[in-house]
PDB file of N, CA and C in Angstrom:
ATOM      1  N   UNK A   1       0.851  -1.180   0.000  1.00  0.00           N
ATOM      2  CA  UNK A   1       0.000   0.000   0.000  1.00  0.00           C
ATOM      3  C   UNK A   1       0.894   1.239   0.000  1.00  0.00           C
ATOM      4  N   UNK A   2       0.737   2.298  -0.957  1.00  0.00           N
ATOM      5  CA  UNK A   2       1.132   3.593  -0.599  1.00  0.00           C
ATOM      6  C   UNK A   2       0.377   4.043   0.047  1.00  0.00           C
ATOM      7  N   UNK A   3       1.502   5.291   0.544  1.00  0.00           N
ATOM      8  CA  UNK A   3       0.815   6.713   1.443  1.00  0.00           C
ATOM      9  C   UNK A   3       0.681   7.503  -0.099  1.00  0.00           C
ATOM     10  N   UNK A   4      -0.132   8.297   0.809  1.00  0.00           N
ATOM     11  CA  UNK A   4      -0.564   9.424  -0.394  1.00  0.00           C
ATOM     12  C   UNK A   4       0.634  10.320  -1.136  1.00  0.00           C
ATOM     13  N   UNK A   5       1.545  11.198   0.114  1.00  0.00           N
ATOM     14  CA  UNK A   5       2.346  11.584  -0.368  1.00  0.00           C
ATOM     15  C   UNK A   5       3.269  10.656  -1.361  1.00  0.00           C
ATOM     16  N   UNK A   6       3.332   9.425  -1.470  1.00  0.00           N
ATOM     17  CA  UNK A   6       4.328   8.608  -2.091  1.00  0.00           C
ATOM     18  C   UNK A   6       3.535   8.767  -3.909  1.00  0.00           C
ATOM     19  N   UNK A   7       2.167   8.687  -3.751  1.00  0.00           N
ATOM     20  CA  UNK A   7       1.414   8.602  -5.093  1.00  0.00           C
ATOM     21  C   UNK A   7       1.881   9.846  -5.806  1.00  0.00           C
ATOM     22  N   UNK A   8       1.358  10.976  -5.356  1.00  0.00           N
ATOM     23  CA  UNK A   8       1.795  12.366  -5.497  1.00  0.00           C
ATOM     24  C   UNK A   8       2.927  12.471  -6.053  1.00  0.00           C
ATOM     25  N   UNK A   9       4.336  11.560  -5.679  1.00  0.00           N
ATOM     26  CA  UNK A   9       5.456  12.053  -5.478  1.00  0.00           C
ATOM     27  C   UNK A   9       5.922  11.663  -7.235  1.00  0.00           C
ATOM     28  N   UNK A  10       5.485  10.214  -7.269  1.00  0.00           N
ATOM     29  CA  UNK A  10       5.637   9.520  -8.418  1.00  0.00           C
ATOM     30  C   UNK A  10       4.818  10.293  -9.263  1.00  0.00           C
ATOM     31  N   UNK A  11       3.597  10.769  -9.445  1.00  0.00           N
ATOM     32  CA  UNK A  11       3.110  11.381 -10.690  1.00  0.00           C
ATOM     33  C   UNK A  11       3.678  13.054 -10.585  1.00  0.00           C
ATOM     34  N   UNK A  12       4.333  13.493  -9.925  1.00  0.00           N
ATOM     35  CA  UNK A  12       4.807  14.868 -10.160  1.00  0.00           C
ATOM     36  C   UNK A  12       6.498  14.118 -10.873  1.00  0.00           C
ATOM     37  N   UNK A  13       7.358  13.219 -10.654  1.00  0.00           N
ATOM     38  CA  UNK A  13       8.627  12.971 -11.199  1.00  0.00           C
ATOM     39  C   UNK A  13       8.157  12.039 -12.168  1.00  0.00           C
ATOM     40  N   UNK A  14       7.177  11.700 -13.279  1.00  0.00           N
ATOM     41  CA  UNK A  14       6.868  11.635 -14.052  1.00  0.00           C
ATOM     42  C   UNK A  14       6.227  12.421 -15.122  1.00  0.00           C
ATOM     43  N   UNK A  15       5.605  13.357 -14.275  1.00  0.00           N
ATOM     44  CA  UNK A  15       5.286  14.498 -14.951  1.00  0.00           C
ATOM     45  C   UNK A  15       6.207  15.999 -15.446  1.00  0.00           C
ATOM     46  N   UNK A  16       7.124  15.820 -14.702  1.00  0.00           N
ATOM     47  CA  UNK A  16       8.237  16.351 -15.180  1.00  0.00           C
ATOM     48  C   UNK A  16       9.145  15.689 -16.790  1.00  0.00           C
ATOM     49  N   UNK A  17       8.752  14.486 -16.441  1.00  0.00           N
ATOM     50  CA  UNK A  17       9.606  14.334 -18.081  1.00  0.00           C
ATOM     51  C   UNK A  17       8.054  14.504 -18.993  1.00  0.00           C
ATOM     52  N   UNK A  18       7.193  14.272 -19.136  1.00  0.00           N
ATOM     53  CA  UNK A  18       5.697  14.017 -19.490  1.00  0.00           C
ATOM     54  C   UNK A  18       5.699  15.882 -20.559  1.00  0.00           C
ATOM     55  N   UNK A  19       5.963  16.570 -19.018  1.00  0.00           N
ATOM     56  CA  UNK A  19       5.797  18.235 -19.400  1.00  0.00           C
ATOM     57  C   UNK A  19       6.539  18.406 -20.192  1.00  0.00           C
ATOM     58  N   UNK A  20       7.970  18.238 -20.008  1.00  0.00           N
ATOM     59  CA  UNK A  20       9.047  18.385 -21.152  1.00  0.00           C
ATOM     60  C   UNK A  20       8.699  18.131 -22.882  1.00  0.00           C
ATOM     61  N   UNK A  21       8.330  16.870 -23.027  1.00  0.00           N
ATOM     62  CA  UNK A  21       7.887  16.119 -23.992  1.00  0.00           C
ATOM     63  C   UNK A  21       6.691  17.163 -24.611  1.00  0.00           C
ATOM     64  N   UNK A  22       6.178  17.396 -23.709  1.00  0.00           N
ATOM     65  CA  UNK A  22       4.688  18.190 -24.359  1.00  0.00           C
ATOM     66  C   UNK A  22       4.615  19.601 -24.284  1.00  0.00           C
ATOM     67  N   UNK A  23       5.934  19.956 -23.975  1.00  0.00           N
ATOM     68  CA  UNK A  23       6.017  21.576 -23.940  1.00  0.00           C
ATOM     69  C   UNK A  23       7.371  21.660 -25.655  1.00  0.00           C
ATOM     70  N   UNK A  24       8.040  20.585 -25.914  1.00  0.00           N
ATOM     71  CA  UNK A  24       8.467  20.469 -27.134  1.00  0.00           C
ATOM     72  C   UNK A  24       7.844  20.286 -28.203  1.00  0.00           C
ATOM     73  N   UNK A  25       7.042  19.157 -27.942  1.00  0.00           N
ATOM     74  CA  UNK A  25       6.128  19.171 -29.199  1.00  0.00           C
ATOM     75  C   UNK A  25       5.432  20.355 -29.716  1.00  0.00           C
ATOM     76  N   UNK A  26       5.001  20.931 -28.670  1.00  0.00           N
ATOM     77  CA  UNK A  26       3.943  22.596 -28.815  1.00  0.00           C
ATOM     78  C   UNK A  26       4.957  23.341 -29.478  1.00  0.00           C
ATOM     79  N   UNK A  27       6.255  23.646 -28.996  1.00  0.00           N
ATOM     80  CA  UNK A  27       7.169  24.377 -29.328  1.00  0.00           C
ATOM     81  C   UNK A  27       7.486  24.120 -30.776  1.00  0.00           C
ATOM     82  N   UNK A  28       7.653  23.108 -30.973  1.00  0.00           N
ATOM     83  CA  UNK A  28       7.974  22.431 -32.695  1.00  0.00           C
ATOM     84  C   UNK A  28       6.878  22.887 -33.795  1.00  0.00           C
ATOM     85  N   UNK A  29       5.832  22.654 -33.270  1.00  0.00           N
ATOM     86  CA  UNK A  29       4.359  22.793 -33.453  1.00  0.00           C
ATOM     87  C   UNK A  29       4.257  24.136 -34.317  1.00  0.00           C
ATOM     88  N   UNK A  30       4.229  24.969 -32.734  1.00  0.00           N
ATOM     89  CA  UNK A  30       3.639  26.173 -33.083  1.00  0.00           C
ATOM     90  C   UNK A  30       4.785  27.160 -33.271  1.00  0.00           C
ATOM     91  N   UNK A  31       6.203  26.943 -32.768  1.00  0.00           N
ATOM     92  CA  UNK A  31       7.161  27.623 -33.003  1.00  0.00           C
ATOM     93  C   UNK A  31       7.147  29.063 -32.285  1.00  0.00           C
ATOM     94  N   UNK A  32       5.475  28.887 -31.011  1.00  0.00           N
ATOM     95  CA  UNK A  32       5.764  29.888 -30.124  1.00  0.00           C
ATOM     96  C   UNK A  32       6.355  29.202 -28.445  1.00  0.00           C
ATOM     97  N   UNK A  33       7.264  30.004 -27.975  1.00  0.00           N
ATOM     98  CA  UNK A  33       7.767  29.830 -26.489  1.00  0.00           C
ATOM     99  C   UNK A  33       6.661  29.694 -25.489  1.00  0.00           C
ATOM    100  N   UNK A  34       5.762  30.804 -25.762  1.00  0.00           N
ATOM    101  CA  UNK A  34       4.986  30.801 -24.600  1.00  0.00           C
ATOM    102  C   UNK A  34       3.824  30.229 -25.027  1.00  0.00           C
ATOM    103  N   UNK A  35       3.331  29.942 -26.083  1.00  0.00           N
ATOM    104  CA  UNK A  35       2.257  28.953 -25.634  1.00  0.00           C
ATOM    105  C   UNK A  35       2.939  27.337 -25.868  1.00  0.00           C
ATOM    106  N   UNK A  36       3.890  27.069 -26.166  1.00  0.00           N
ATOM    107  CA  UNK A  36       4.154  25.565 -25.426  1.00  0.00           C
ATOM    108  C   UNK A  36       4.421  25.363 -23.852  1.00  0.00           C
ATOM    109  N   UNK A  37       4.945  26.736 -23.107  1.00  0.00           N
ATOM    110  CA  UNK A  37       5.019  26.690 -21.531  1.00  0.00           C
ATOM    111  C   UNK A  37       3.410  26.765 -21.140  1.00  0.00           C
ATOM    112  N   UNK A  38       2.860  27.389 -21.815  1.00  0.00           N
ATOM    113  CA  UNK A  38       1.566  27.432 -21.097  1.00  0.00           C
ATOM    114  C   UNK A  38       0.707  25.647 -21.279  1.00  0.00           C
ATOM    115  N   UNK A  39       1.506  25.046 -22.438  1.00  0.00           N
ATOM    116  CA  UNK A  39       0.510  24.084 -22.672  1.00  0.00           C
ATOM    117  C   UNK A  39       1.004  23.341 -21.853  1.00  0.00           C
ATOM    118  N   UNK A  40       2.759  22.722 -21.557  1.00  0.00           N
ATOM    119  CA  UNK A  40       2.586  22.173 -21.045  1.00  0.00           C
ATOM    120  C   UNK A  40       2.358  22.466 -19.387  1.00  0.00           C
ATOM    121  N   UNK A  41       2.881  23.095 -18.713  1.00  0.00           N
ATOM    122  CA  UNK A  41       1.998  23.095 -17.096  1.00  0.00           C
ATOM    123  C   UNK A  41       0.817  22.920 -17.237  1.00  0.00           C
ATOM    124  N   UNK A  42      -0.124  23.786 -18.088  1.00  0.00           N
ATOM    125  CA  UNK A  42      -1.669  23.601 -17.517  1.00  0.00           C
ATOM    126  C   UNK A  42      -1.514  21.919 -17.862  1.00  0.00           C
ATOM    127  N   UNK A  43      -1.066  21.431 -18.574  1.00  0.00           N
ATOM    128  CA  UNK A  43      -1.080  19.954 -19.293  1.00  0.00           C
ATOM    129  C   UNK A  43      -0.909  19.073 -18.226  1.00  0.00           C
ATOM    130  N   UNK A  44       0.341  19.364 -17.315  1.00  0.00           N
ATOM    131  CA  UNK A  44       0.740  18.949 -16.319  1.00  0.00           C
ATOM    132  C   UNK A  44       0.089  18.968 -15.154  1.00  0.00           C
ATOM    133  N   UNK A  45      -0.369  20.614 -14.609  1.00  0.00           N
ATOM    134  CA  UNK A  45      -1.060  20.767 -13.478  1.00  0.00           C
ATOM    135  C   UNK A  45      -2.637  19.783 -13.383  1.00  0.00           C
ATOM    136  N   UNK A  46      -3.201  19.471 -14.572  1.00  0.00           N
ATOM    137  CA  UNK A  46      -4.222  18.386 -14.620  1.00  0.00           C
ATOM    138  C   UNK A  46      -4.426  17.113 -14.503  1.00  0.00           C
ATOM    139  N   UNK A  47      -3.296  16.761 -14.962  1.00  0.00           N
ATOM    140  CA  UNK A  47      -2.992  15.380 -15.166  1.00  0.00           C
ATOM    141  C   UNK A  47      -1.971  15.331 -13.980  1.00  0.00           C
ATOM    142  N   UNK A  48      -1.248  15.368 -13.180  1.00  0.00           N
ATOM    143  CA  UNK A  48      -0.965  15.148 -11.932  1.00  0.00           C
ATOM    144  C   UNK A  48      -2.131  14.790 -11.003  1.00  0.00           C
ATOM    145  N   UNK A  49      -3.519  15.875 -10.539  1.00  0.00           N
ATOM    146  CA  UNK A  49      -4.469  15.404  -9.984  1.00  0.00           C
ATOM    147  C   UNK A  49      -4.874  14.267 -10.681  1.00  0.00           C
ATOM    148  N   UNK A  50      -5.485  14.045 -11.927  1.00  0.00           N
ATOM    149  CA  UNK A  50      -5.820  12.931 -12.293  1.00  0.00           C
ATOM    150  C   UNK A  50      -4.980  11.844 -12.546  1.00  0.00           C
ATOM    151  N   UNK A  51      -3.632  11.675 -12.150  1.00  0.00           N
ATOM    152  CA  UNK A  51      -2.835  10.949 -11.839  1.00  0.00           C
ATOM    153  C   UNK A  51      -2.568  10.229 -10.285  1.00  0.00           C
ATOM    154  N   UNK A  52      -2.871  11.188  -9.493  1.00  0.00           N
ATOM    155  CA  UNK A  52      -3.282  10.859  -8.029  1.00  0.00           C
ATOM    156  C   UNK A  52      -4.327  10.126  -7.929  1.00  0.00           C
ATOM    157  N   UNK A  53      -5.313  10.877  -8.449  1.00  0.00           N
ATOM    158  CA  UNK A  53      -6.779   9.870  -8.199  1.00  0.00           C
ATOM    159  C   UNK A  53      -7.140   8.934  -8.852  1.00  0.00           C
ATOM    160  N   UNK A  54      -6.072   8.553 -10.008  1.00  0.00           N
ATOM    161  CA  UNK A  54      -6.272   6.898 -10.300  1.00  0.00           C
ATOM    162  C   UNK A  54      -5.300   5.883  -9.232  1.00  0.00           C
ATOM    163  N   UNK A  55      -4.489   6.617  -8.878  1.00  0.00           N
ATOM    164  CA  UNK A  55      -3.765   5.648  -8.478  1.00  0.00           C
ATOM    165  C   UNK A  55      -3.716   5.380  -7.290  1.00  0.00           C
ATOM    166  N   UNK A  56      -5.046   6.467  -6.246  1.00  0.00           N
ATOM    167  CA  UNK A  56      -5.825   6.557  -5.455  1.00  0.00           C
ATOM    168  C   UNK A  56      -7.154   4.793  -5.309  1.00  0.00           C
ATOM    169  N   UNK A  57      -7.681   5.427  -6.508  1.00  0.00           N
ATOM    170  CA  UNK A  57      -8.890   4.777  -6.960  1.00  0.00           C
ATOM    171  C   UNK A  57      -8.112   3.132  -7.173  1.00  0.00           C
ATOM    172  N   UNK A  58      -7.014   2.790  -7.783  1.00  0.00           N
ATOM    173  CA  UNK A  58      -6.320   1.251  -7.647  1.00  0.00           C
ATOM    174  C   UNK A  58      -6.107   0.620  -6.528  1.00  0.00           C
ATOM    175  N   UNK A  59      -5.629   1.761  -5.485  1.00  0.00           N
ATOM    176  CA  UNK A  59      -5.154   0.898  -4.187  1.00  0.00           C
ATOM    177  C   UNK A  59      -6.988   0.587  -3.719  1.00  0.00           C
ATOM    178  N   UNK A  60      -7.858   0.925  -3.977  1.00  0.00           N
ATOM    179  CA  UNK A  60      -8.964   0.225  -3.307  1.00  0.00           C
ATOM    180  C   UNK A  60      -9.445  -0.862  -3.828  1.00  0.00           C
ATOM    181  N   UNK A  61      -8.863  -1.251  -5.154  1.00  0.00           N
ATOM    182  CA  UNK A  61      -9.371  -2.371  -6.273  1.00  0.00           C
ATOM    183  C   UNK A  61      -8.430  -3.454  -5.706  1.00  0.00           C
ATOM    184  N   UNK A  62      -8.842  -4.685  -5.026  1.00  0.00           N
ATOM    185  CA  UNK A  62      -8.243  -5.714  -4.883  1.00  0.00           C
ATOM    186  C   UNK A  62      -7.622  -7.288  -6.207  1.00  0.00           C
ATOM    187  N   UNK A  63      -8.541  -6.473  -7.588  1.00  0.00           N
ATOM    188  CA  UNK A  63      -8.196  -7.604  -8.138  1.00  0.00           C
ATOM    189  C   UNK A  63      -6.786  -7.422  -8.711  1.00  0.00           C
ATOM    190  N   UNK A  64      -6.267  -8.667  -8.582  1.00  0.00           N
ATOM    191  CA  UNK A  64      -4.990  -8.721  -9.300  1.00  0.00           C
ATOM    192  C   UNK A  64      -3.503  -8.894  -8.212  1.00  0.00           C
ATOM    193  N   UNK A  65      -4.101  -8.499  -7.185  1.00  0.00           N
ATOM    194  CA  UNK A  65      -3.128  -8.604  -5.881  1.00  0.00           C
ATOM    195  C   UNK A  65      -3.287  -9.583  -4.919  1.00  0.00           C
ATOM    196  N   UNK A  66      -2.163  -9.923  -4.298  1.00  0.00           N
ATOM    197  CA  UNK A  66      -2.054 -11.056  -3.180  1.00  0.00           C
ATOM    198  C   UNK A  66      -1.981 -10.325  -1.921  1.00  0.00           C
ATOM    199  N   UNK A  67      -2.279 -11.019  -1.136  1.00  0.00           N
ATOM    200  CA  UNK A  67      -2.463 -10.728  -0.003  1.00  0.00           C
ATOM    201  C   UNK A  67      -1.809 -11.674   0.944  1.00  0.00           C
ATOM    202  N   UNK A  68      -1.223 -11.255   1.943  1.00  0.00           N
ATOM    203  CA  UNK A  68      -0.317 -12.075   2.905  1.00  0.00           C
ATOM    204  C   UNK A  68      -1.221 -13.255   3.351  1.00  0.00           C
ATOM    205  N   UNK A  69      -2.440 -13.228   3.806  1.00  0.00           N
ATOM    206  CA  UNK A  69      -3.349 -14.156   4.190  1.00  0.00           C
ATOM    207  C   UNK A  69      -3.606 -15.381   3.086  1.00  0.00           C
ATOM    208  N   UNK A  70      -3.284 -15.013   2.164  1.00  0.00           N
ATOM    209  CA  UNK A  70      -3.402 -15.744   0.850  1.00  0.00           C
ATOM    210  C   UNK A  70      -2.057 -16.507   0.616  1.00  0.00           C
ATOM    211  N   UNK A  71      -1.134 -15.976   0.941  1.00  0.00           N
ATOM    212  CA  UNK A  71       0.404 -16.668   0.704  1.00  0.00           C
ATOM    213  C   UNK A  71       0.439 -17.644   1.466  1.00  0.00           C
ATOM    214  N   UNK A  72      -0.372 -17.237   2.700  1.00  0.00           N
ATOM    215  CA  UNK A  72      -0.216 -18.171   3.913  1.00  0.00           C
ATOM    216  C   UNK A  72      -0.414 -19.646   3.818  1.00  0.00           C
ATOM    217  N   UNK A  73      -1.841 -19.061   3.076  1.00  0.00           N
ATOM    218  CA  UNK A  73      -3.041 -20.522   2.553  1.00  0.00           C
ATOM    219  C   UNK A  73      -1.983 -21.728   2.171  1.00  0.00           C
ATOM    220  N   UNK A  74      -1.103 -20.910   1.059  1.00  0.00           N
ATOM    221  CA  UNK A  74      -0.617 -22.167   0.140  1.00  0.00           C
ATOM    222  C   UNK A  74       1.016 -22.685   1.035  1.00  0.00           C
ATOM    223  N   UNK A  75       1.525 -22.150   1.326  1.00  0.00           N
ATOM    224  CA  UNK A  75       2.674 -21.972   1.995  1.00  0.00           C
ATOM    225  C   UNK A  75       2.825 -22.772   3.257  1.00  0.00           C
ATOM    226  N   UNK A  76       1.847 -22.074   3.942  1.00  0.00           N
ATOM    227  CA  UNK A  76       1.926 -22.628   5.489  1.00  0.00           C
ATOM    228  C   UNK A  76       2.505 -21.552   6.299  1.00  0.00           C
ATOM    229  N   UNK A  77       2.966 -20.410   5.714  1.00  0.00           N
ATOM    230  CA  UNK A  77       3.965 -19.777   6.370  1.00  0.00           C
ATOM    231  C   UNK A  77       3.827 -18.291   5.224  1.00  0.00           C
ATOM    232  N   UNK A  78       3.963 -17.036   6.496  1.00  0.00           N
ATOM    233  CA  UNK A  78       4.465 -15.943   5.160  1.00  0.00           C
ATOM    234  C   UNK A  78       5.558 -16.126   4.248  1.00  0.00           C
ATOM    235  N   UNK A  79       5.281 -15.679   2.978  1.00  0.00           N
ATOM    236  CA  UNK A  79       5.954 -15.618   1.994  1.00  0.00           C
ATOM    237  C   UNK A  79       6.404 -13.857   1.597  1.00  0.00           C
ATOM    238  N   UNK A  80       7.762 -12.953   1.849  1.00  0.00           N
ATOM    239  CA  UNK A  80       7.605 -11.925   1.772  1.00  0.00           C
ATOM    240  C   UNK A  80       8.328 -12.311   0.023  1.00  0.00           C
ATOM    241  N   UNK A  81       6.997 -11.607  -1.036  1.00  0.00           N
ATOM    242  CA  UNK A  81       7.679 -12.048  -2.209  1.00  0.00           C
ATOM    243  C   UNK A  81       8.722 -10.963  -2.967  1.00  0.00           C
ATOM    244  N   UNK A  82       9.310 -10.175  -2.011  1.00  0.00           N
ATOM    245  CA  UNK A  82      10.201  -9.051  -2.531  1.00  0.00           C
ATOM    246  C   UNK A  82      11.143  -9.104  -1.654  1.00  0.00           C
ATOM    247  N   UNK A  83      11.490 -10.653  -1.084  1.00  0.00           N
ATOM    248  CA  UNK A  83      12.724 -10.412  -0.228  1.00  0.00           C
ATOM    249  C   UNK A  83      14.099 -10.750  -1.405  1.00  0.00           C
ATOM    250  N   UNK A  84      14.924 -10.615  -1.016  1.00  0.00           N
ATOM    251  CA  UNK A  84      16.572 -10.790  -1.553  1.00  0.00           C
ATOM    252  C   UNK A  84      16.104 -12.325  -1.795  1.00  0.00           C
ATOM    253  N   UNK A  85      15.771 -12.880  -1.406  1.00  0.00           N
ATOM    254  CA  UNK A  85      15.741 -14.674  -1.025  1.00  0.00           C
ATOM    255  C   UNK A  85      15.112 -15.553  -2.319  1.00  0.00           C
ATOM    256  N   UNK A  86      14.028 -14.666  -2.034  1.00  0.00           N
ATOM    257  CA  UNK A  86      12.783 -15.048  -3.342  1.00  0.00           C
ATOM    258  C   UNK A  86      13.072 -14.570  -4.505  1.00  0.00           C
ATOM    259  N   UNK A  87      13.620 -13.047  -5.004  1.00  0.00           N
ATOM    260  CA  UNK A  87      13.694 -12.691  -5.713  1.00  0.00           C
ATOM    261  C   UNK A  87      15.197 -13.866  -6.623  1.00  0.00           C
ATOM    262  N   UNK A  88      15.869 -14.387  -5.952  1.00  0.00           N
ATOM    263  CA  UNK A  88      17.036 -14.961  -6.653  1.00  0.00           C
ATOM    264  C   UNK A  88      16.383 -16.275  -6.647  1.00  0.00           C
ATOM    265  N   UNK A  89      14.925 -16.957  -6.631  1.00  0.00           N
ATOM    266  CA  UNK A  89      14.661 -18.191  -7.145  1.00  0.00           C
ATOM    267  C   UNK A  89      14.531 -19.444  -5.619  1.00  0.00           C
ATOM    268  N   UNK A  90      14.943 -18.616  -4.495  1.00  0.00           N
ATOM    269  CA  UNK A  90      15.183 -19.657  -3.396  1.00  0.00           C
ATOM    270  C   UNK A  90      13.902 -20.846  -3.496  1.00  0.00           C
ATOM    271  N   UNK A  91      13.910 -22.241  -3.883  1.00  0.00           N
ATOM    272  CA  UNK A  91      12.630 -22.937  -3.976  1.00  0.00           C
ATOM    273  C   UNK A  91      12.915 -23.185  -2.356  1.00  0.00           C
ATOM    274  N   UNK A  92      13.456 -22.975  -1.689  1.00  0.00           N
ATOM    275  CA  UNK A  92      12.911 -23.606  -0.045  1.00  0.00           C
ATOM    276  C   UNK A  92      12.207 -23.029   0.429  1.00  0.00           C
ATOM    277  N   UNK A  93      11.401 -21.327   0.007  1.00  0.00           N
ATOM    278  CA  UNK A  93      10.242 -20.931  -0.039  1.00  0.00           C
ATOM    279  C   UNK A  93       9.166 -21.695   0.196  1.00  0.00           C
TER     280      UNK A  93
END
């Protein structure tokens, strides 16, 4: 699970290369300075919120994810599947 600030954090350092990209194209485009800065922030300042609130709206959607209670089932035992251990193949998992 993320914290909020962590969601936030990731769609603003994605949106930084995102803005770039779309403040060039405008620039190429239209061959004016200031309306590719204007396109891309407002471009940016929108799609950041709506970047939060999907990725808001996922952490409440359970399909597709495991759950520790679920590892248990098959295992007998927690399974942390992002340890050093697991990740290199350990079958004594």
């Amino acid at each position: 699970m993320e914290t909020h600030l962590r969601s936030v954090v990731k769609g603003m350092s994605w949106r930084v290369i995102a803005t770039l990209v779309t403040t060039l194209v405008v620039w190429v485009l239209s061959g004016e300075v200031s309306m590719a800065l204007f396109a891309g922030l407002s471009d940016s300042l929108i799609k950041i919120g709506l970047y939060w609130g999907h990725e808001r709206v996922w952490q409440t959607v359970g399909w597709g994810r495991e759950f520790p209670h679920q590892w248990a089932r098959y295992t007998n035992k927690y399974v942390d599947k992002n340890s050093p251990r697991n990740m290199l193949g350990d079958s004594s998992l």
